[in-house]
PDB file of N, CA and C in Angstrom:
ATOM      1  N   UNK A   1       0.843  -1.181   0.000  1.00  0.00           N
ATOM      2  CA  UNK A   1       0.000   0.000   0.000  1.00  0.00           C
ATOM      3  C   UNK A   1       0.891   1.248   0.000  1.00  0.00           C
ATOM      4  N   UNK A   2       0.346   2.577  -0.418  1.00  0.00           N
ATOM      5  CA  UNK A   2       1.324   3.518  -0.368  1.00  0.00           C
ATOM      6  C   UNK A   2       0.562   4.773   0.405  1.00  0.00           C
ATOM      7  N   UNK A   3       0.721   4.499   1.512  1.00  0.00           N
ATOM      8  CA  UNK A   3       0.011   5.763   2.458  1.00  0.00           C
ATOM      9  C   UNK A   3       1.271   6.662   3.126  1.00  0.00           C
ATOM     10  N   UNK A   4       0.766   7.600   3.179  1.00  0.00           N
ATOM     11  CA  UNK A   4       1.835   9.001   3.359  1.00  0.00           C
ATOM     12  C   UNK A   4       1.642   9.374   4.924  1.00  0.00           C
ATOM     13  N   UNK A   5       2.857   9.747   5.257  1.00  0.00           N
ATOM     14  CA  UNK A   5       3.234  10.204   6.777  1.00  0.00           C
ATOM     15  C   UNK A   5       3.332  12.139   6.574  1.00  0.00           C
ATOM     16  N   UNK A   6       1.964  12.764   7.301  1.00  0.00           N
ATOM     17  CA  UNK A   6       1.863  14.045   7.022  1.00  0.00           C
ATOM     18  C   UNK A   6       2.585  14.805   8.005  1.00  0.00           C
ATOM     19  N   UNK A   7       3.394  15.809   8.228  1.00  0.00           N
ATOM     20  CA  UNK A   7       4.112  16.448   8.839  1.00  0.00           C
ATOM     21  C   UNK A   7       3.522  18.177   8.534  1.00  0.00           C
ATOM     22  N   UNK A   8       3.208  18.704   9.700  1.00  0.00           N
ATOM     23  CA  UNK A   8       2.990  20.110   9.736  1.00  0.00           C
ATOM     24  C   UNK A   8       3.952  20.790  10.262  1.00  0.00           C
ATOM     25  N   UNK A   9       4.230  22.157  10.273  1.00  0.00           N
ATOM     26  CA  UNK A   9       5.622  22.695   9.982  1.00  0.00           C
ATOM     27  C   UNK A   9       6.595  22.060  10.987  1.00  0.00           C
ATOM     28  N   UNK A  10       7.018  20.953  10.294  1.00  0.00           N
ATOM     29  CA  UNK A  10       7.810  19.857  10.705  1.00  0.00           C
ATOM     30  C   UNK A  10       7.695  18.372  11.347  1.00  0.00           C
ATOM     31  N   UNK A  11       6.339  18.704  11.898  1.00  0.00           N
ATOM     32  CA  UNK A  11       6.226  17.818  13.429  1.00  0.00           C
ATOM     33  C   UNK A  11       5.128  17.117  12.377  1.00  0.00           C
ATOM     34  N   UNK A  12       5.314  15.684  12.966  1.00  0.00           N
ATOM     35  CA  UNK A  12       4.111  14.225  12.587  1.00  0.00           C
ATOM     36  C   UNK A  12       2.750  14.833  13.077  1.00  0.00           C
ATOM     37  N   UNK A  13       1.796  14.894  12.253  1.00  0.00           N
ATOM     38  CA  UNK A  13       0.662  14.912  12.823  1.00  0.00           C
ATOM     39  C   UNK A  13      -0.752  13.957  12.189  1.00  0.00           C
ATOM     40  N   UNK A  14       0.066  13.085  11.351  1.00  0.00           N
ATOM     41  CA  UNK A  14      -0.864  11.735  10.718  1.00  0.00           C
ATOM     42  C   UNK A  14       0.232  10.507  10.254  1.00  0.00           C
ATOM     43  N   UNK A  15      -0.110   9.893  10.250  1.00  0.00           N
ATOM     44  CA  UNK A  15       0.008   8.424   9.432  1.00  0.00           C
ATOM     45  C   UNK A  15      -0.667   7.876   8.628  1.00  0.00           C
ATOM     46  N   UNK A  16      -0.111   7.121   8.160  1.00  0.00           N
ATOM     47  CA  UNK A  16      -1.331   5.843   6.340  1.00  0.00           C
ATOM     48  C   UNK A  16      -2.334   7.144   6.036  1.00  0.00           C
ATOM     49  N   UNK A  17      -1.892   7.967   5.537  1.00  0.00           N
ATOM     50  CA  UNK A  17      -2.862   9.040   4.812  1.00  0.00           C
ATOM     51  C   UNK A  17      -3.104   8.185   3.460  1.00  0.00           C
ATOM     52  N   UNK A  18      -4.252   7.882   2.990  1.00  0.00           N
ATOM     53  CA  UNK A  18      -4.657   7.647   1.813  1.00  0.00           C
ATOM     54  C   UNK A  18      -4.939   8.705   0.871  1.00  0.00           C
ATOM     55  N   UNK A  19      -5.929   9.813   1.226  1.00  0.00           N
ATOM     56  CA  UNK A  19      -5.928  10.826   0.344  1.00  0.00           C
ATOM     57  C   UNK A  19      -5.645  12.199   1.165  1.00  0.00           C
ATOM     58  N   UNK A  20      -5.130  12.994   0.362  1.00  0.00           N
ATOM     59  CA  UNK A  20      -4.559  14.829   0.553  1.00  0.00           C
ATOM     60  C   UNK A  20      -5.517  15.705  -0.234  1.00  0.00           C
ATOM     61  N   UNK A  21      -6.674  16.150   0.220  1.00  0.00           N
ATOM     62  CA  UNK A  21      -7.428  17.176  -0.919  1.00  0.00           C
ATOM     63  C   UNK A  21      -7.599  18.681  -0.229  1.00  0.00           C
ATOM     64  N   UNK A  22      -7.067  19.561  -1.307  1.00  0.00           N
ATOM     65  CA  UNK A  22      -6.674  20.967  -0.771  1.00  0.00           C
ATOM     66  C   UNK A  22      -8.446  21.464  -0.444  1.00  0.00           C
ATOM     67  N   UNK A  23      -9.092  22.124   0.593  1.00  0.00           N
ATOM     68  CA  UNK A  23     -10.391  22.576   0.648  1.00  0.00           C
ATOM     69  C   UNK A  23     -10.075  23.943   0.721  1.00  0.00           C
ATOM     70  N   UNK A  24     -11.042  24.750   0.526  1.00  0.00           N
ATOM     71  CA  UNK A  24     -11.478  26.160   1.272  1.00  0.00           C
ATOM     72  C   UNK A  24     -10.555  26.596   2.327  1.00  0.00           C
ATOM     73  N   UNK A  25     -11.181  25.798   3.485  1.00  0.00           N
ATOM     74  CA  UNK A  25     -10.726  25.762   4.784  1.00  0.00           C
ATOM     75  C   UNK A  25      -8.660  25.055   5.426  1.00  0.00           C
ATOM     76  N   UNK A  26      -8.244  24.626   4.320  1.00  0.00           N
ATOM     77  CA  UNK A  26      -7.705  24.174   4.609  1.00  0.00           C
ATOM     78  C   UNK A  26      -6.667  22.515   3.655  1.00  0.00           C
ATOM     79  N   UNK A  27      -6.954  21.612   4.435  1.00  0.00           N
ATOM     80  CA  UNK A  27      -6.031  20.795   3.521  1.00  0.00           C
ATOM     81  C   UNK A  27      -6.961  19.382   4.257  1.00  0.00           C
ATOM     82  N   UNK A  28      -7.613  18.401   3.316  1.00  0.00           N
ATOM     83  CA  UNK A  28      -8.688  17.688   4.392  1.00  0.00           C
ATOM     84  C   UNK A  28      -7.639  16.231   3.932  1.00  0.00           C
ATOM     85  N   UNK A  29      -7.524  15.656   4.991  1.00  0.00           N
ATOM     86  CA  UNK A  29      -6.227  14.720   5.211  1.00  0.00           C
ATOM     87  C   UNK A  29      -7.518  13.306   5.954  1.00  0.00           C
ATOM     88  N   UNK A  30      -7.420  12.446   5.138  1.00  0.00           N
ATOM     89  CA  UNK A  30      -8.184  10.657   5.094  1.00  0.00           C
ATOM     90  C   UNK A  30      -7.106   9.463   5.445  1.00  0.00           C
ATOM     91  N   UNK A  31      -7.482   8.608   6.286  1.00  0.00           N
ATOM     92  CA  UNK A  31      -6.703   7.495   6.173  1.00  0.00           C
ATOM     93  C   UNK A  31      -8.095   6.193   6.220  1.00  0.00           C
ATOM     94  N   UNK A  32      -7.884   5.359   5.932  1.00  0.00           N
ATOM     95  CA  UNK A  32      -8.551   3.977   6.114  1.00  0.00           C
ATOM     96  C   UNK A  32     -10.043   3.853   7.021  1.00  0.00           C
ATOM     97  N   UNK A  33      -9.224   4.243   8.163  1.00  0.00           N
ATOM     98  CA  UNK A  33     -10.301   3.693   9.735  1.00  0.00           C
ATOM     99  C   UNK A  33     -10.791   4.979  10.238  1.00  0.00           C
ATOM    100  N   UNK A  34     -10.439   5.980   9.971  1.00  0.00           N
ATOM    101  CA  UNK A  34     -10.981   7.394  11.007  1.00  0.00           C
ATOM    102  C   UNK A  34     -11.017   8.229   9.574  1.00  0.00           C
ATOM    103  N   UNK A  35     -11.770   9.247  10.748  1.00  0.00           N
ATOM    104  CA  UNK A  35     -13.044  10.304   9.860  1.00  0.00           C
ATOM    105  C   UNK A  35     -11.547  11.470   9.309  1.00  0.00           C
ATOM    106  N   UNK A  36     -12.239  11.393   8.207  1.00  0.00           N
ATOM    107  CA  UNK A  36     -11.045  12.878   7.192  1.00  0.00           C
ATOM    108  C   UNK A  36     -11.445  13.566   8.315  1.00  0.00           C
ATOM    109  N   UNK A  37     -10.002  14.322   8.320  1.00  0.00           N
ATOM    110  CA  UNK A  37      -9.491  15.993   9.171  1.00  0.00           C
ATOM    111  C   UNK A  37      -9.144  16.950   8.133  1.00  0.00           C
ATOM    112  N   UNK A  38      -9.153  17.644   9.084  1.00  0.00           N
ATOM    113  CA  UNK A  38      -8.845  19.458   7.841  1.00  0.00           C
ATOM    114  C   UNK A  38      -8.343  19.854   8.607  1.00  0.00           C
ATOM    115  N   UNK A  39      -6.976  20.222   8.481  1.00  0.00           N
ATOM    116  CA  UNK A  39      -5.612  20.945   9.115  1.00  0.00           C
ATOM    117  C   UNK A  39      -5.849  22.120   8.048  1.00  0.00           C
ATOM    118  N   UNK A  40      -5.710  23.286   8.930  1.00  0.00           N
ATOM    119  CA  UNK A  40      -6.000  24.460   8.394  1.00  0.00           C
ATOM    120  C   UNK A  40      -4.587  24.978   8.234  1.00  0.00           C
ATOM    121  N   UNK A  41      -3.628  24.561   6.732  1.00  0.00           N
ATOM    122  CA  UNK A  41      -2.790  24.495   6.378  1.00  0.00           C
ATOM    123  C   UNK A  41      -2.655  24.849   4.952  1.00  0.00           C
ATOM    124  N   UNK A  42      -1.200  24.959   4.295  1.00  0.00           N
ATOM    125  CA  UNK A  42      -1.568  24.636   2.838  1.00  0.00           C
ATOM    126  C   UNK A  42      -0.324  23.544   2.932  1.00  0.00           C
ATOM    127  N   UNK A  43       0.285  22.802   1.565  1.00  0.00           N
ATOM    128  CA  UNK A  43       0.699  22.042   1.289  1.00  0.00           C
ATOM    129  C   UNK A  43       1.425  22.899   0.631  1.00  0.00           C
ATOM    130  N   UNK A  44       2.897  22.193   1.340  1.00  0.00           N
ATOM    131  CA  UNK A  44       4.944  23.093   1.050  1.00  0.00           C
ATOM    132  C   UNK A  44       5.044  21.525   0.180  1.00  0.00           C
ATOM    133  N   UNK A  45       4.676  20.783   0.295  1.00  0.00           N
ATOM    134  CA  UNK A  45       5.818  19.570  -0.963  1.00  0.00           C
ATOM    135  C   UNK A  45       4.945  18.397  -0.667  1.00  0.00           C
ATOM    136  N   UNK A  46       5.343  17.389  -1.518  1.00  0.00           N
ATOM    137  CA  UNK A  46       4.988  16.200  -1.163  1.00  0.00           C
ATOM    138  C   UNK A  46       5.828  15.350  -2.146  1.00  0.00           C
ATOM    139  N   UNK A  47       6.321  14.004  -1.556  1.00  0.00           N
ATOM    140  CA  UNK A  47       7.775  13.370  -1.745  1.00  0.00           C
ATOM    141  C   UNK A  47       7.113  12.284  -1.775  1.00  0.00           C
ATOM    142  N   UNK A  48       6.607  11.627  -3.110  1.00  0.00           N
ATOM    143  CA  UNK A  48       6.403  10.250  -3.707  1.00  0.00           C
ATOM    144  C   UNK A  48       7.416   9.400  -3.089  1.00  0.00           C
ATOM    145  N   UNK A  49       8.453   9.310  -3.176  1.00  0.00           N
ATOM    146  CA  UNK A  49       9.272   8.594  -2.750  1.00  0.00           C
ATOM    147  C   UNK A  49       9.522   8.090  -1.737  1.00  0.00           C
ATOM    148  N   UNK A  50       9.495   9.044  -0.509  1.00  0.00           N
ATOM    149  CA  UNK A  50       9.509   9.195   0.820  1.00  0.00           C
ATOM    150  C   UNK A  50       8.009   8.489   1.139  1.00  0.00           C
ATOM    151  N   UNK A  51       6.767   8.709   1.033  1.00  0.00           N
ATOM    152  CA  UNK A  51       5.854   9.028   1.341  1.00  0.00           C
ATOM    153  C   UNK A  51       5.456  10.080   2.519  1.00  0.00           C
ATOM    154  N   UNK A  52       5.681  11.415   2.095  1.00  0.00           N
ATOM    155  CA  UNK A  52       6.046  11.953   2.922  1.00  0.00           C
ATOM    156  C   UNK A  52       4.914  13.625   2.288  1.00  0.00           C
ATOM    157  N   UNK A  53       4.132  14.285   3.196  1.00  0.00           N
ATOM    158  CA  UNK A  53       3.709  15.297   2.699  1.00  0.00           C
ATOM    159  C   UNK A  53       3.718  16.076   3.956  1.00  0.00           C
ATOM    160  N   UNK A  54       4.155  17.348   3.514  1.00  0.00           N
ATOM    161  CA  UNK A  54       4.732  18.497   4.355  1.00  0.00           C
ATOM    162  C   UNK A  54       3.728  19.824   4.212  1.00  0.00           C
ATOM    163  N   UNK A  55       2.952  20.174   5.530  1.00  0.00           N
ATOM    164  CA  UNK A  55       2.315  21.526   5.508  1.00  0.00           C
ATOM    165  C   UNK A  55       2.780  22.469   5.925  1.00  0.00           C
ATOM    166  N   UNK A  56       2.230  23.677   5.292  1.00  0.00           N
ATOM    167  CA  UNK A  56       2.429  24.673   6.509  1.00  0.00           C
ATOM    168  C   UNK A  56       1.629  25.292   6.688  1.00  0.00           C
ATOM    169  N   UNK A  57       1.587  25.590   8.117  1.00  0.00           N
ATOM    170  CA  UNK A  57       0.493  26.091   8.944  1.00  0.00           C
ATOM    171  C   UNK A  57      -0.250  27.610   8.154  1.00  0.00           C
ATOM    172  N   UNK A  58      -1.247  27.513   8.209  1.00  0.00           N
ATOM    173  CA  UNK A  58      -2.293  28.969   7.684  1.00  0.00           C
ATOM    174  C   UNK A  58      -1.646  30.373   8.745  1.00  0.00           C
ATOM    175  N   UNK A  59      -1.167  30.343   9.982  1.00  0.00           N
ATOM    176  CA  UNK A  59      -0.958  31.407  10.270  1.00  0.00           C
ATOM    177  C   UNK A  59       0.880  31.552  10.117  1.00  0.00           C
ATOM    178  N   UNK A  60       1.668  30.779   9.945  1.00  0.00           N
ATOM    179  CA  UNK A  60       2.663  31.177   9.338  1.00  0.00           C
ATOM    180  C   UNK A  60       3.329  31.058   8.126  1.00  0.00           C
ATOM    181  N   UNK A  61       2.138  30.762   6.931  1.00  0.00           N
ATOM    182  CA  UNK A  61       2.007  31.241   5.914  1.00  0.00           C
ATOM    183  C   UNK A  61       1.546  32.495   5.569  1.00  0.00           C
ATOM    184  N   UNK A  62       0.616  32.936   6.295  1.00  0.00           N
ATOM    185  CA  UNK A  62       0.199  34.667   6.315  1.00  0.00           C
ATOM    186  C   UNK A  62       1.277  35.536   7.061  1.00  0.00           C
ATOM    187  N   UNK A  63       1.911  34.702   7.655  1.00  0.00           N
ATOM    188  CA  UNK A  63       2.598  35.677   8.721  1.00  0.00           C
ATOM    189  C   UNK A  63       3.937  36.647   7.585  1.00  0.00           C
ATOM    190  N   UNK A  64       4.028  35.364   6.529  1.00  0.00           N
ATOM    191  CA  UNK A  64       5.649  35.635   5.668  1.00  0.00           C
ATOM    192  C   UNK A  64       5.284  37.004   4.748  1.00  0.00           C
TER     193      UNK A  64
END
């Protein structure tokens, strides 16, 4: 399976992410067994390789 380990400005804050879909509000983050979340973020990269997708936070993205 290829599920992604999500990191917000830096720090783990999911595992086995199946899907990443950018919303309105945010960035709404799914895995398998529990209910999609929306980290009120945008999306800095994401590394096929790694399985690895990197946010950054909505207030220190406005902040720059």
């Amino acid at each position: 399976m290829c599920q992604a380990t999500v990191f917000l400005d830096g720090d783990k804050i999911l595992e086995d992410v199946i899907q990443v879909r950018p919303t309105q509000n945010g960035v709404e983050l799914s895995t398998l067994f529990e209910e999609p979340r929306i980290v009120k973020a945008s999306i800095r990269d994401i590394d096929l390789l790694k399985h690895t997708v990197h946010l950054s936070s909505s207030e220190r993205a406005e902040g720059k």
